[in-house]
PDB file of N, CA and C in Angstrom:
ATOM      1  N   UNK A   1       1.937 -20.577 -19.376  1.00  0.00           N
ATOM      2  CA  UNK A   1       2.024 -19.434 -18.490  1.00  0.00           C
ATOM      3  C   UNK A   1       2.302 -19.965 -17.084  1.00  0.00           C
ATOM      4  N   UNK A   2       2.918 -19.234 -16.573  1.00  0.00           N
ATOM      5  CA  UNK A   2       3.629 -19.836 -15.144  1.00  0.00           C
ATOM      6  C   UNK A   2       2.222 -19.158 -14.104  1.00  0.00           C
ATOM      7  N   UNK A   3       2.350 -19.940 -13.221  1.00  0.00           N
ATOM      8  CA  UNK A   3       1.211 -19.768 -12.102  1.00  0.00           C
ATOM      9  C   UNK A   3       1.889 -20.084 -10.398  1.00  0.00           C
ATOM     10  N   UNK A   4       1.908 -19.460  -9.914  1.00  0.00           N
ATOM     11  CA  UNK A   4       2.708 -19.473  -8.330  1.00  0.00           C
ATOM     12  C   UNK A   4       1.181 -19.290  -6.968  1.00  0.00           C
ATOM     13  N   UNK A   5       1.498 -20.021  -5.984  1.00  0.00           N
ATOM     14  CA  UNK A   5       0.733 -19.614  -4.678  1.00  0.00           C
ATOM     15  C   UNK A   5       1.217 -18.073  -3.954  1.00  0.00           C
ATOM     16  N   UNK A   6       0.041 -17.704  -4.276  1.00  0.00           N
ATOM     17  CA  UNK A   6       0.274 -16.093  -3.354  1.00  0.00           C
ATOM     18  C   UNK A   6       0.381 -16.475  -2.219  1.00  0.00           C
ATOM     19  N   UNK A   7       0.584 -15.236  -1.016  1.00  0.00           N
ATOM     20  CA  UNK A   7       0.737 -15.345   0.399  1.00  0.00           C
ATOM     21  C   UNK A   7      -0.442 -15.688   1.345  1.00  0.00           C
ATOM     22  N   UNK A   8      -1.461 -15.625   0.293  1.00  0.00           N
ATOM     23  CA  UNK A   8      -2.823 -15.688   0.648  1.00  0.00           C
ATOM     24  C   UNK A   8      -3.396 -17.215   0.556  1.00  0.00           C
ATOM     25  N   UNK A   9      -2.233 -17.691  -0.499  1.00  0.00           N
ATOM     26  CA  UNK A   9      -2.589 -19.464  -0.538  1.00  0.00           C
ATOM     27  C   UNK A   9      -3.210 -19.426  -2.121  1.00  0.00           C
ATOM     28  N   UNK A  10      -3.589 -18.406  -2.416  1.00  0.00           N
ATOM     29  CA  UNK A  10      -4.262 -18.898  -3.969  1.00  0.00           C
ATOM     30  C   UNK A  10      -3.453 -19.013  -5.105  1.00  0.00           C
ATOM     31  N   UNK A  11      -3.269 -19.687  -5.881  1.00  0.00           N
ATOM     32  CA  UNK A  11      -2.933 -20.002  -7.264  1.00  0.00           C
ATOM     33  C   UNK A  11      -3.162 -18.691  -7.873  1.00  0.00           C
ATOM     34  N   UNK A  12      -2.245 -18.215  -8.465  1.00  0.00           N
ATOM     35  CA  UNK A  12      -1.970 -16.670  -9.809  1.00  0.00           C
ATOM     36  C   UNK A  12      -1.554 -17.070 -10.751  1.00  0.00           C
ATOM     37  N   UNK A  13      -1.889 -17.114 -11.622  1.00  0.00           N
ATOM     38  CA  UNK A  13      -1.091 -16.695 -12.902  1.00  0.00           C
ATOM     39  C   UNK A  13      -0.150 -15.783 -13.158  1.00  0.00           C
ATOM     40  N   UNK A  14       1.089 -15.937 -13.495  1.00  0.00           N
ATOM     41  CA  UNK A  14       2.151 -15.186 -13.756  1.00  0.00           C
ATOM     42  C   UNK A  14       2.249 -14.820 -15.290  1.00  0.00           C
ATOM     43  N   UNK A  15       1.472 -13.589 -15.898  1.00  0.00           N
ATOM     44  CA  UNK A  15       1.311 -14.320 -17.952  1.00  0.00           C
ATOM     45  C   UNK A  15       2.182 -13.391 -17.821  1.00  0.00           C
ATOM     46  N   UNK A  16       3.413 -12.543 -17.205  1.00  0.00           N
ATOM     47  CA  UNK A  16       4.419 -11.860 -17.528  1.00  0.00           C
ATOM     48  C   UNK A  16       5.525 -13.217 -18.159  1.00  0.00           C
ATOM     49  N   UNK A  17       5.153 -14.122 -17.545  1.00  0.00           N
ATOM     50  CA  UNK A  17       6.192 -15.275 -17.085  1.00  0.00           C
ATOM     51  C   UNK A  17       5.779 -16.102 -17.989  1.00  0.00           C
ATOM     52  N   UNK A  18       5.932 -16.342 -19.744  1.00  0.00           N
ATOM     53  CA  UNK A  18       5.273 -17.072 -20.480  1.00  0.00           C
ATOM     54  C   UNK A  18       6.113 -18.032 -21.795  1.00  0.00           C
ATOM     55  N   UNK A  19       6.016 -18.307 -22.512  1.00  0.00           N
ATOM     56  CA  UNK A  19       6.157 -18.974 -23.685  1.00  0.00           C
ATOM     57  C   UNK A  19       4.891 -18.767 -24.634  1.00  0.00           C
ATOM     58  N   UNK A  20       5.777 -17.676 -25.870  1.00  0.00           N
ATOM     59  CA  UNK A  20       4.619 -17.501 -26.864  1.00  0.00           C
ATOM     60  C   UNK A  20       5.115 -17.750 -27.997  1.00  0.00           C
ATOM     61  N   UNK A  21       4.000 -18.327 -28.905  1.00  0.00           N
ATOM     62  CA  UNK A  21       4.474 -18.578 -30.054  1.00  0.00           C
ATOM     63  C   UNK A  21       4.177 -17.340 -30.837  1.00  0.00           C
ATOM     64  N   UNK A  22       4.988 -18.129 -31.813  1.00  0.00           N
ATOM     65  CA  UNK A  22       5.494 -16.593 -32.888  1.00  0.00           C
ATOM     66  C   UNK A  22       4.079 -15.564 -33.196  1.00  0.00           C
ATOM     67  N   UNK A  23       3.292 -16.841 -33.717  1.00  0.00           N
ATOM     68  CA  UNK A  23       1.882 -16.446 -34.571  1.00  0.00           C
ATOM     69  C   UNK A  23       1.402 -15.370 -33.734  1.00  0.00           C
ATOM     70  N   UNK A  24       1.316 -15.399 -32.529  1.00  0.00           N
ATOM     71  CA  UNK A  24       0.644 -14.420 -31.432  1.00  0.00           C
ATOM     72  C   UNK A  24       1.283 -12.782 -31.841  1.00  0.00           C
ATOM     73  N   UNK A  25       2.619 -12.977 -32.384  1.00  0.00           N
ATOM     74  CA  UNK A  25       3.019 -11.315 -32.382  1.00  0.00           C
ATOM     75  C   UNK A  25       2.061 -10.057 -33.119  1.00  0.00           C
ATOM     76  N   UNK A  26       1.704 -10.500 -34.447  1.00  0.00           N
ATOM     77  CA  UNK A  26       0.731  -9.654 -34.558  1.00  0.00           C
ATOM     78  C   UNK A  26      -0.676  -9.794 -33.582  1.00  0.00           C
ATOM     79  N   UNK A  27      -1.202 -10.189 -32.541  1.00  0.00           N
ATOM     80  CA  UNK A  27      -1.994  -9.865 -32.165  1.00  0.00           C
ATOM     81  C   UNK A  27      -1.895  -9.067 -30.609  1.00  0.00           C
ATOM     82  N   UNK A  28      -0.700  -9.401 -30.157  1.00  0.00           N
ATOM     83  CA  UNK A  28       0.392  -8.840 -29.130  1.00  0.00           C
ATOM     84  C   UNK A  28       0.364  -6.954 -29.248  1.00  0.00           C
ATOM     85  N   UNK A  29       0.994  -6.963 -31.052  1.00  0.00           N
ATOM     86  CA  UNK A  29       1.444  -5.423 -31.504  1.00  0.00           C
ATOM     87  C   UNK A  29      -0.018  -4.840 -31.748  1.00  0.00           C
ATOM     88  N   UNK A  30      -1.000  -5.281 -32.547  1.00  0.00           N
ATOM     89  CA  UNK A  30      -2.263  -4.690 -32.063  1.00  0.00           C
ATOM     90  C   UNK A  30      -2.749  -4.577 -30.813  1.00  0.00           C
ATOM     91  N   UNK A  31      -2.956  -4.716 -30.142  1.00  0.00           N
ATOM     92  CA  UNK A  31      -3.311  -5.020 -28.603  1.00  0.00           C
ATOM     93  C   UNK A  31      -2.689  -3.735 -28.324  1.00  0.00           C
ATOM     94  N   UNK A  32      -1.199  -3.539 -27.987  1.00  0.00           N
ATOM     95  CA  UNK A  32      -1.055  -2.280 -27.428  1.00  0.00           C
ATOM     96  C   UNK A  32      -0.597  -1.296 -28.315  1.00  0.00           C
ATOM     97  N   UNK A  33      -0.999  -1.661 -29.345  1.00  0.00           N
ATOM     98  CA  UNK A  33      -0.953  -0.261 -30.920  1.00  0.00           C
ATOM     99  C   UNK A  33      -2.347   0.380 -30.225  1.00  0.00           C
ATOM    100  N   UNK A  34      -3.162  -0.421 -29.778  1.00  0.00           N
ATOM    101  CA  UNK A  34      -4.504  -0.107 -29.492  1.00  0.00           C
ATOM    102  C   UNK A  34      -4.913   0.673 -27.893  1.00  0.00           C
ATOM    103  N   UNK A  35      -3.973   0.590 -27.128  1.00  0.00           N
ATOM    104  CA  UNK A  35      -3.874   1.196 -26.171  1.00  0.00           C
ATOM    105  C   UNK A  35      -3.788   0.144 -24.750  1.00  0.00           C
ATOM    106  N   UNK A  36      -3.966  -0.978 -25.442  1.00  0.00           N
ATOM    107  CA  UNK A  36      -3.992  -2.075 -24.054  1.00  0.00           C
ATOM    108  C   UNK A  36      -2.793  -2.156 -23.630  1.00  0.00           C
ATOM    109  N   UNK A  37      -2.444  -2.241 -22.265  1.00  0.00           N
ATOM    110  CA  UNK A  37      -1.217  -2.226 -21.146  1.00  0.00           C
ATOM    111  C   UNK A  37      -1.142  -3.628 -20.126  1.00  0.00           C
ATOM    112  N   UNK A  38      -2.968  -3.902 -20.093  1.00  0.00           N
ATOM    113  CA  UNK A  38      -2.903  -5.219 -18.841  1.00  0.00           C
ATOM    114  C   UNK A  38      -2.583  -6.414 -19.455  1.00  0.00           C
ATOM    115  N   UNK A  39      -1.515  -7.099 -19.685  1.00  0.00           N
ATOM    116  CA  UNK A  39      -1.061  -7.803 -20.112  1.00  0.00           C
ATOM    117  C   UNK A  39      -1.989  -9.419 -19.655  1.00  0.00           C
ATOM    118  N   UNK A  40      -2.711  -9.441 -18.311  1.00  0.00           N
ATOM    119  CA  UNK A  40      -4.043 -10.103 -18.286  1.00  0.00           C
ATOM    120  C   UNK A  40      -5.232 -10.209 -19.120  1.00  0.00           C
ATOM    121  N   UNK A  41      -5.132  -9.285 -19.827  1.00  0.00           N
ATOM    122  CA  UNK A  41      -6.165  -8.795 -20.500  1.00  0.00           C
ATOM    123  C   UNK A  41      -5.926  -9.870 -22.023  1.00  0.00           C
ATOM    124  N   UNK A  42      -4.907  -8.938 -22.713  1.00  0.00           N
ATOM    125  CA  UNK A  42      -4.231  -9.793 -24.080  1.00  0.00           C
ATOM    126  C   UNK A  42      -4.269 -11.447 -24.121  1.00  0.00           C
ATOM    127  N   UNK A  43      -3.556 -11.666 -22.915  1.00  0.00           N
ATOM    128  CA  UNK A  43      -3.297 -12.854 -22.536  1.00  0.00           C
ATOM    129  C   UNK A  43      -4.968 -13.676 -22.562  1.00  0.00           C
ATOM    130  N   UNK A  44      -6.148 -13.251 -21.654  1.00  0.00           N
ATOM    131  CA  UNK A  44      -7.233 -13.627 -21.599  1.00  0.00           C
ATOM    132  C   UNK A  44      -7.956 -13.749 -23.200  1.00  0.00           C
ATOM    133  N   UNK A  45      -7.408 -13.208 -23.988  1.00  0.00           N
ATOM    134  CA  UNK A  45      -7.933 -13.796 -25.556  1.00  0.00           C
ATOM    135  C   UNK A  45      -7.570 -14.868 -26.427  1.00  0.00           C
ATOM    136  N   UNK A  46      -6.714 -15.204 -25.608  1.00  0.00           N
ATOM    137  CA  UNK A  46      -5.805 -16.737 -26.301  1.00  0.00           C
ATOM    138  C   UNK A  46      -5.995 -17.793 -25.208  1.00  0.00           C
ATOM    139  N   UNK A  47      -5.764 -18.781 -26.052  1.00  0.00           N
ATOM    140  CA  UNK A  47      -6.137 -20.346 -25.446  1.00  0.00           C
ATOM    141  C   UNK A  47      -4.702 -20.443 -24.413  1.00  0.00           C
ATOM    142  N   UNK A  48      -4.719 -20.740 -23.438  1.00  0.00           N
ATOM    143  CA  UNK A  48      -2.957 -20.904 -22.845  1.00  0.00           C
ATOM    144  C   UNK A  48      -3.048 -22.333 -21.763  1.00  0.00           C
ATOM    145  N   UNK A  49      -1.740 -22.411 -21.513  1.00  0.00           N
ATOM    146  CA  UNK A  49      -1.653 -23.524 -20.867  1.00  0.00           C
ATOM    147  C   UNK A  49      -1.230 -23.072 -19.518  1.00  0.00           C
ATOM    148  N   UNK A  50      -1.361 -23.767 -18.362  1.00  0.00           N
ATOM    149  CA  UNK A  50      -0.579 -22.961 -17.127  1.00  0.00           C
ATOM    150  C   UNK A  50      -0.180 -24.058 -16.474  1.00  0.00           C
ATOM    151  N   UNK A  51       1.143 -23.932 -15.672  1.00  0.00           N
ATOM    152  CA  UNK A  51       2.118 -24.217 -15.325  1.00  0.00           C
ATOM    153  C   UNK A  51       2.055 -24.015 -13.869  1.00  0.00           C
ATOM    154  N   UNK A  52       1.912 -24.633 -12.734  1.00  0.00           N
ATOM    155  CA  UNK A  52       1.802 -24.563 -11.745  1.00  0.00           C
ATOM    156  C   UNK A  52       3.392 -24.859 -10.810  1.00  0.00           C
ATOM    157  N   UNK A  53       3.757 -23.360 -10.236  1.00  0.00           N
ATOM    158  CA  UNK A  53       5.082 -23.762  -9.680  1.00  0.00           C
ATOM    159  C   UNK A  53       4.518 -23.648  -8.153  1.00  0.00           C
ATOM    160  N   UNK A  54       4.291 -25.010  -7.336  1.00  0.00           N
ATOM    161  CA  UNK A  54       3.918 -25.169  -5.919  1.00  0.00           C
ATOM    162  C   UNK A  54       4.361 -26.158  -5.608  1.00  0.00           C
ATOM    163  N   UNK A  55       5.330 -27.081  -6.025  1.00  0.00           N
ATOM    164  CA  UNK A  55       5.920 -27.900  -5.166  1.00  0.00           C
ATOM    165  C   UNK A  55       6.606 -28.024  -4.452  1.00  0.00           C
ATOM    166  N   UNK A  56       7.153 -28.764  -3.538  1.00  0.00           N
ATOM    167  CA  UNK A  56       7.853 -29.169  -2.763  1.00  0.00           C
ATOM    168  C   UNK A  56       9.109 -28.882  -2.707  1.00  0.00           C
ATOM    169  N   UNK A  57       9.939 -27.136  -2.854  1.00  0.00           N
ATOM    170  CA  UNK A  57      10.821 -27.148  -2.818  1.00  0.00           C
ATOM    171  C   UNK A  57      10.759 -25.853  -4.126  1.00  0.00           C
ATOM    172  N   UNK A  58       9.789 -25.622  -4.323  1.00  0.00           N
ATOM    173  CA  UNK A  58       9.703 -24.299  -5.308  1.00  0.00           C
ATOM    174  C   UNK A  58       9.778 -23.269  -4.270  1.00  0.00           C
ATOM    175  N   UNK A  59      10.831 -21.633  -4.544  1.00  0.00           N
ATOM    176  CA  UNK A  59      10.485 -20.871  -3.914  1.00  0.00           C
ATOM    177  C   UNK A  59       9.546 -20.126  -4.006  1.00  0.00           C
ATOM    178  N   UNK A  60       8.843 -19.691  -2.385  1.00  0.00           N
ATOM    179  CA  UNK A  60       7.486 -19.224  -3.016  1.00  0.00           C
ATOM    180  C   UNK A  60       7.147 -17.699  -3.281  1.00  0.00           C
ATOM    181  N   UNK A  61       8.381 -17.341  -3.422  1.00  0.00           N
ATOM    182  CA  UNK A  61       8.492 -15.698  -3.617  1.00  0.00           C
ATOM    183  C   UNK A  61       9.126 -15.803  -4.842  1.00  0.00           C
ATOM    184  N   UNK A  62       9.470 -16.526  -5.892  1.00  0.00           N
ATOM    185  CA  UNK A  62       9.754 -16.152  -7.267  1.00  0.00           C
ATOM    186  C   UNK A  62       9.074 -15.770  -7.871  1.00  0.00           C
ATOM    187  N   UNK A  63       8.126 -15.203  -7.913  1.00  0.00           N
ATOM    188  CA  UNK A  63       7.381 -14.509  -8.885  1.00  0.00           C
ATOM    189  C   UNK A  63       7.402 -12.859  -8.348  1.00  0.00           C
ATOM    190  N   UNK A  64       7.643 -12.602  -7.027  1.00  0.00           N
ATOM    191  CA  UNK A  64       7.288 -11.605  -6.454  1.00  0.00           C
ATOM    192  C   UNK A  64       7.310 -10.518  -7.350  1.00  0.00           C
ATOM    193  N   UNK A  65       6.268  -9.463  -6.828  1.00  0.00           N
ATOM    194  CA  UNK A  65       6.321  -8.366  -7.651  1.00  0.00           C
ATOM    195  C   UNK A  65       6.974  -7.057  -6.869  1.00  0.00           C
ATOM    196  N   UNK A  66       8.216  -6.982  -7.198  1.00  0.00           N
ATOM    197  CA  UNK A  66       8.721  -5.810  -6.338  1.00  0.00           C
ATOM    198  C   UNK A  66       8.922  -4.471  -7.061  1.00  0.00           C
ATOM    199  N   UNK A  67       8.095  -3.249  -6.713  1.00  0.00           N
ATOM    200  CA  UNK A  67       7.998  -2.063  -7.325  1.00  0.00           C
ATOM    201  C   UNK A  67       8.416  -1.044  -6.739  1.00  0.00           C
ATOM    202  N   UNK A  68       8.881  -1.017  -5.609  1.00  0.00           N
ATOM    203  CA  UNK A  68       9.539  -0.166  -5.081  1.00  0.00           C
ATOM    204  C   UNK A  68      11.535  -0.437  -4.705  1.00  0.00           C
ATOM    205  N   UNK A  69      12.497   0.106  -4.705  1.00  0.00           N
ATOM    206  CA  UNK A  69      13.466  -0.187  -4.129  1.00  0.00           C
ATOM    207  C   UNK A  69      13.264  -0.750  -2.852  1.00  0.00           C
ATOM    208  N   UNK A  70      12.433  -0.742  -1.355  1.00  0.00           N
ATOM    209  CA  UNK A  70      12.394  -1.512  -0.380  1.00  0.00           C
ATOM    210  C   UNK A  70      11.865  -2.751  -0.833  1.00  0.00           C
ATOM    211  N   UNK A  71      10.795  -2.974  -1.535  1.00  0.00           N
ATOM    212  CA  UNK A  71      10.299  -4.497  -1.899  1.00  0.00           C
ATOM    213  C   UNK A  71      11.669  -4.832  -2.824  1.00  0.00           C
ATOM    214  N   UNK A  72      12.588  -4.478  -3.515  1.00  0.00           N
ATOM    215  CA  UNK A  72      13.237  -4.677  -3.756  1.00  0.00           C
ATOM    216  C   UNK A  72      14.518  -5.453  -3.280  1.00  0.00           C
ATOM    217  N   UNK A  73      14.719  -4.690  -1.784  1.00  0.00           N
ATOM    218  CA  UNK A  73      15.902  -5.073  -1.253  1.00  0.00           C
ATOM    219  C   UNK A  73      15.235  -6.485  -0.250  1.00  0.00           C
ATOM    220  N   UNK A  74      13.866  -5.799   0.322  1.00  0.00           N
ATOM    221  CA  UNK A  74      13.480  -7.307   0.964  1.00  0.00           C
ATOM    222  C   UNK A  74      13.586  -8.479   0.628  1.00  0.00           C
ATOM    223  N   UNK A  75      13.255  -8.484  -1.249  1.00  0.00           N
ATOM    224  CA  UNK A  75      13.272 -10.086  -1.982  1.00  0.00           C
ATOM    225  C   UNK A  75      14.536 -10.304  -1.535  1.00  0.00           C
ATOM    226  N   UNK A  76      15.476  -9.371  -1.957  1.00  0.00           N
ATOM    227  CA  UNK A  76      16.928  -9.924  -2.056  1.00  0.00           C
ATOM    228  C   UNK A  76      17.244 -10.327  -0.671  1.00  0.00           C
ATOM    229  N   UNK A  77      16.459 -10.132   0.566  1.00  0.00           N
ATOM    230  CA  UNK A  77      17.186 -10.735   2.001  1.00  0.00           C
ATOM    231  C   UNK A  77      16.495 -12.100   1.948  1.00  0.00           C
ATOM    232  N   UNK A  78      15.665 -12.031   1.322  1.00  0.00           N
ATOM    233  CA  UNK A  78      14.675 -13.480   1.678  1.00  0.00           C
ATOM    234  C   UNK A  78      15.182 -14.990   0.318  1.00  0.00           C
TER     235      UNK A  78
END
């Protein structure tokens, strides 16, 4: 699972941003057969590995979460 520095300086986890193995799909399709949506959540029941993108030359807005068309157009100036 990919993990980026917020603006705040802390380490996140990105589990949108992942590598899953196959075996996980049935527990994936239960999960939100079942009504689950926080993909933190699912993710928090399995063993995972994380991936720290903070080096020297990583951008630090690739992960950004843009939900509106203005956060939208901002990523794209930056």
């Amino acid at each position: 699972m990919a993990a980026a520095r917020e603006e705040d300086g802390q380490i996140r986890t990105q589990p949108v941003f992942c590598l899953l193995r196959i075996d996980l799909l049935e527990s994936l399709v239960k999960f939100t057969h079942g009504g689950g949506r926080k993909i933190d959540k699912w993710t928090a029941m399995h063993k995972t590995a994380v991936v720290t993108f903070d080096a020297p030359g990583d951008p630090p807005r690739a992960f950004f979460n843009a939900n509106t068309l203005g956060e939208l157009h901002d990523l794209e100036k930056s």
